[in-house]
C-alpha atoms as a PDB file:
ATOM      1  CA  UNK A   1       0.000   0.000   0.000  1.00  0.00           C
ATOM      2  CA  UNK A   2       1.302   3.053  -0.979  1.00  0.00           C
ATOM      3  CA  UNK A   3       1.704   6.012   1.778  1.00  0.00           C
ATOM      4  CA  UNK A   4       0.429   9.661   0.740  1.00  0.00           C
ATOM      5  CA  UNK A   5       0.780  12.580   2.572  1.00  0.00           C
ATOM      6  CA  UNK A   6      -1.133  15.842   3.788  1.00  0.00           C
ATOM      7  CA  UNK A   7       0.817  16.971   0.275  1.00  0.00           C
ATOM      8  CA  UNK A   8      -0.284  14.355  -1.938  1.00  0.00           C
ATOM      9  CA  UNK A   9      -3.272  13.900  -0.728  1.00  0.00           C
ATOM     10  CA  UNK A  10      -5.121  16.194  -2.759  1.00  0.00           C
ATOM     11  CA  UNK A  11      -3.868  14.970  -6.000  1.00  0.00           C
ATOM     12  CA  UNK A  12      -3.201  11.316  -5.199  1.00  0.00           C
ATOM     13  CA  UNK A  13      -6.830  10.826  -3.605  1.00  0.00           C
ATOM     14  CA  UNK A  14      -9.342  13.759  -4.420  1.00  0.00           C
ATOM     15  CA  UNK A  15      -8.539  13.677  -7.722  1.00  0.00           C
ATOM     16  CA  UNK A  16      -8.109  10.389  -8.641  1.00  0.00           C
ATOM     17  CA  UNK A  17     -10.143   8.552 -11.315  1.00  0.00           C
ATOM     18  CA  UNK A  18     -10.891   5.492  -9.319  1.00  0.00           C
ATOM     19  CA  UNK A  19     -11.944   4.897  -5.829  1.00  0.00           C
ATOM     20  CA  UNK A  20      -9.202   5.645  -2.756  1.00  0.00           C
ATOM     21  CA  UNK A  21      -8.912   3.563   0.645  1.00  0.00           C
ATOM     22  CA  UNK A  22      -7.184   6.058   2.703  1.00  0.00           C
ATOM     23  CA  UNK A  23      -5.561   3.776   5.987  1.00  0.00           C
ATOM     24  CA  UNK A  24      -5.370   5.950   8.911  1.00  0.00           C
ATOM     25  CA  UNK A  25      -2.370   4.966  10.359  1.00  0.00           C
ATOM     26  CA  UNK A  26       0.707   5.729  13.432  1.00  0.00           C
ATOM     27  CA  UNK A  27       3.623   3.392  14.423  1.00  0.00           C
ATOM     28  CA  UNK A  28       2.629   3.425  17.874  1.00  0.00           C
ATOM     29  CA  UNK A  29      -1.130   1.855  17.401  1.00  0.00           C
ATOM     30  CA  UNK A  30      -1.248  -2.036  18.001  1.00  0.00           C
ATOM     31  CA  UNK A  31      -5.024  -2.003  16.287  1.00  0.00           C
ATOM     32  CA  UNK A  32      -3.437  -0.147  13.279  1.00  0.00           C
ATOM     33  CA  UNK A  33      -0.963  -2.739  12.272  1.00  0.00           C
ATOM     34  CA  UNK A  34      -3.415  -5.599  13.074  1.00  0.00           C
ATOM     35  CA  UNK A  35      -5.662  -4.519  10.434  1.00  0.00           C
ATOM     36  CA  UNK A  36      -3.057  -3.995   7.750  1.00  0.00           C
ATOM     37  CA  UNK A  37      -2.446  -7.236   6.338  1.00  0.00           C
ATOM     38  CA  UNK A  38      -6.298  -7.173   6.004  1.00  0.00           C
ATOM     39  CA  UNK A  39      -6.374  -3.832   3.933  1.00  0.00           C
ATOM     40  CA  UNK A  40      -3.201  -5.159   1.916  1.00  0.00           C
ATOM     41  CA  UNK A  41      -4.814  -8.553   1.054  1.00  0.00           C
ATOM     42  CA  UNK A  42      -7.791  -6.324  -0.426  1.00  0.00           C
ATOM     43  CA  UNK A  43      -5.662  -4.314  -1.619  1.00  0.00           C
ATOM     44  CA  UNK A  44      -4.285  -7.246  -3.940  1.00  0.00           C
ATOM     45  CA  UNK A  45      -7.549  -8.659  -4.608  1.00  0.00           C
ATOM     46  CA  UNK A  46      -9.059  -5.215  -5.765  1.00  0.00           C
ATOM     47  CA  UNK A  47      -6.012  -3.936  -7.540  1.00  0.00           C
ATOM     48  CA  UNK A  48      -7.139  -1.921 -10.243  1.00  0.00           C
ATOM     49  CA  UNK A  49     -10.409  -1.337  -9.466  1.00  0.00           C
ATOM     50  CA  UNK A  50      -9.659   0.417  -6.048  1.00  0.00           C
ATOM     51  CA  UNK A  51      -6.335   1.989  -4.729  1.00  0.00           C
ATOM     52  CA  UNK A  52      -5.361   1.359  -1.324  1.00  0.00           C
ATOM     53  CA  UNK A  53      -3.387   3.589   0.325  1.00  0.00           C
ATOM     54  CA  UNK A  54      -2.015   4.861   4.255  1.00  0.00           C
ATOM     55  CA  UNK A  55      -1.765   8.186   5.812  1.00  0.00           C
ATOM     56  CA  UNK A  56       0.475   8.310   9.021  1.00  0.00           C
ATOM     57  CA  UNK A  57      -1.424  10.959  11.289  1.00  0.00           C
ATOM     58  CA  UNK A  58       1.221  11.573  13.569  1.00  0.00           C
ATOM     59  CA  UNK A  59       3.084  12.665  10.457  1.00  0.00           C
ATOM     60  CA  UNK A  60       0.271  14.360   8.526  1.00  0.00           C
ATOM     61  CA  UNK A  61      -2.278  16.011  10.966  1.00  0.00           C
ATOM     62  CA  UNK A  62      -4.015  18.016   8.411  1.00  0.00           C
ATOM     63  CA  UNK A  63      -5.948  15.644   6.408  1.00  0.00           C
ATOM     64  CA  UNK A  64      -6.889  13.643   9.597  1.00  0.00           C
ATOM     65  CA  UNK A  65      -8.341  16.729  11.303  1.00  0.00           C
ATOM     66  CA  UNK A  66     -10.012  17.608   8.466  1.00  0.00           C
ATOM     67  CA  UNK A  67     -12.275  14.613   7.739  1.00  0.00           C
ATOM     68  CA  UNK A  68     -12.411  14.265  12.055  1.00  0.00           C
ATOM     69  CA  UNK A  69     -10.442  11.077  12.452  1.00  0.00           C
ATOM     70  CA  UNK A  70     -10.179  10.924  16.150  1.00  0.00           C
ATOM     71  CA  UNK A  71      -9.512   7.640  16.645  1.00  0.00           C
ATOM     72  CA  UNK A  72      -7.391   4.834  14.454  1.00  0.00           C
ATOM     73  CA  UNK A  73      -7.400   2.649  12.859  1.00  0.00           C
ATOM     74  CA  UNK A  74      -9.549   4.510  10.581  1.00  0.00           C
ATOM     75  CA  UNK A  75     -10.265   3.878   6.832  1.00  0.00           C
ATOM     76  CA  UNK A  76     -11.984   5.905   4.474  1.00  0.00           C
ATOM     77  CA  UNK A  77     -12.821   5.435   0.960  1.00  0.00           C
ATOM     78  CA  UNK A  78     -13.311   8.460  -1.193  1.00  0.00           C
ATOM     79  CA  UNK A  79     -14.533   8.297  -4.411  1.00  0.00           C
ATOM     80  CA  UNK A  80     -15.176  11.335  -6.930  1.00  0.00           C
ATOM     81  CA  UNK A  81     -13.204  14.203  -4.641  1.00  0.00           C
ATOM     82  CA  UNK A  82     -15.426  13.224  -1.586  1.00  0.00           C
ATOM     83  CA  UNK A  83     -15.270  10.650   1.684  1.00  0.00           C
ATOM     84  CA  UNK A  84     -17.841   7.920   0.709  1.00  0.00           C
ATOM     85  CA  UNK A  85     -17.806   5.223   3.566  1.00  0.00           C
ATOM     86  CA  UNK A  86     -15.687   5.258   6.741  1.00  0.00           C
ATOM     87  CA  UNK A  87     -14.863   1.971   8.873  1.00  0.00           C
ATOM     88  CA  UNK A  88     -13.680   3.162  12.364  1.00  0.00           C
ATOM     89  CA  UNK A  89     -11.655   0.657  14.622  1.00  0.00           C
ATOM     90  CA  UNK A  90     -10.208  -2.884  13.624  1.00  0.00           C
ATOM     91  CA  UNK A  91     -12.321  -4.733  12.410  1.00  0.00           C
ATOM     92  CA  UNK A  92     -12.383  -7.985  10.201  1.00  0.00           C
ATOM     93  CA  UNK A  93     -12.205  -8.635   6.815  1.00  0.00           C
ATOM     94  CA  UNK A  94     -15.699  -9.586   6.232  1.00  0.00           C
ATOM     95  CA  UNK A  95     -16.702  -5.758   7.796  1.00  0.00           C
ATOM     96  CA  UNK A  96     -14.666  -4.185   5.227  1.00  0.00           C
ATOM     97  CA  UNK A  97     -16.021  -5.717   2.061  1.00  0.00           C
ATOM     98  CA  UNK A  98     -19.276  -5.359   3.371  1.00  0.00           C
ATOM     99  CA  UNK A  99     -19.159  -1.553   3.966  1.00  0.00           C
ATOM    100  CA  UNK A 100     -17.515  -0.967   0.668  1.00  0.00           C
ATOM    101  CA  UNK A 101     -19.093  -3.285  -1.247  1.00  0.00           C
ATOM    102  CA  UNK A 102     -20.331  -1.560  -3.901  1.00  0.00           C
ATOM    103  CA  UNK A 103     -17.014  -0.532  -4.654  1.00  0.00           C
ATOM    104  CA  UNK A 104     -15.580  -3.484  -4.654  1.00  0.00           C
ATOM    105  CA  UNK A 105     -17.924  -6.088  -6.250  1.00  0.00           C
ATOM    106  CA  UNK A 106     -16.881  -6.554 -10.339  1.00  0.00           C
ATOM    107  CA  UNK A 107     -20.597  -6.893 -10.395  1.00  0.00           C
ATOM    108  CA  UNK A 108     -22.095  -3.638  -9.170  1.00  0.00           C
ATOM    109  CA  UNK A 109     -22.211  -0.598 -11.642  1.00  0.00           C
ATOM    110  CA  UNK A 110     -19.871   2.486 -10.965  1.00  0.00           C
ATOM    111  CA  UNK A 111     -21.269   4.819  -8.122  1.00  0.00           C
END
């Protein structure tokens, strides 16, 4: 997963032409890297179709405080310059595809 910052984040999310997982991320947060291997292994299984990336908010305070991520791990996926769905705390894989599943199925047409 790639890492953007509160400087990239304009171009490399809000204005990118497919859906963005944004990983709300810091070293210190046990939760945080428990969840990663989840949001890489969708990451793999989505390429393409979704881009899957992670934003280290001790690092990069701005974007964080500006869509109110107050507690990680967050993710948020932002499609067409705007957050669409947000999955606060860890939480399985199963909880994931379900909240953004019309962004992942092959099968569902283009939001």
């Amino acid at each position: 997963m790639r890492e953007i910052t509160d400087e990239t984040f304009e171009a490399e999310v809000l204005q990118a032409d497919k859906p963005v997982v944004i990983d709300f991320w810091a070293p210190w947060c046990g939760p945080c890297k428990a969840v990663e291997p989840v949001l890489a292994d969708l990451a793999e299984q989505h390429a393409g179709r979704v881009e899957f990336t992670k934003l280290n908010i001790d690092e990069n305070p701005i974007v964080a405080s500006r869509y109110g991520v107050l507690a990680i791990p967050t993710a948020i996926l932002f499609e067409g310059g705007e957050a669409r769905e947000t999955v606060v705390g860890a939480r399985n894989r199963s909880h994931y595809e379900r909240a953004w599943a019309d962004w992942l199925s092959p099968l569902q047409p283009s939001r």
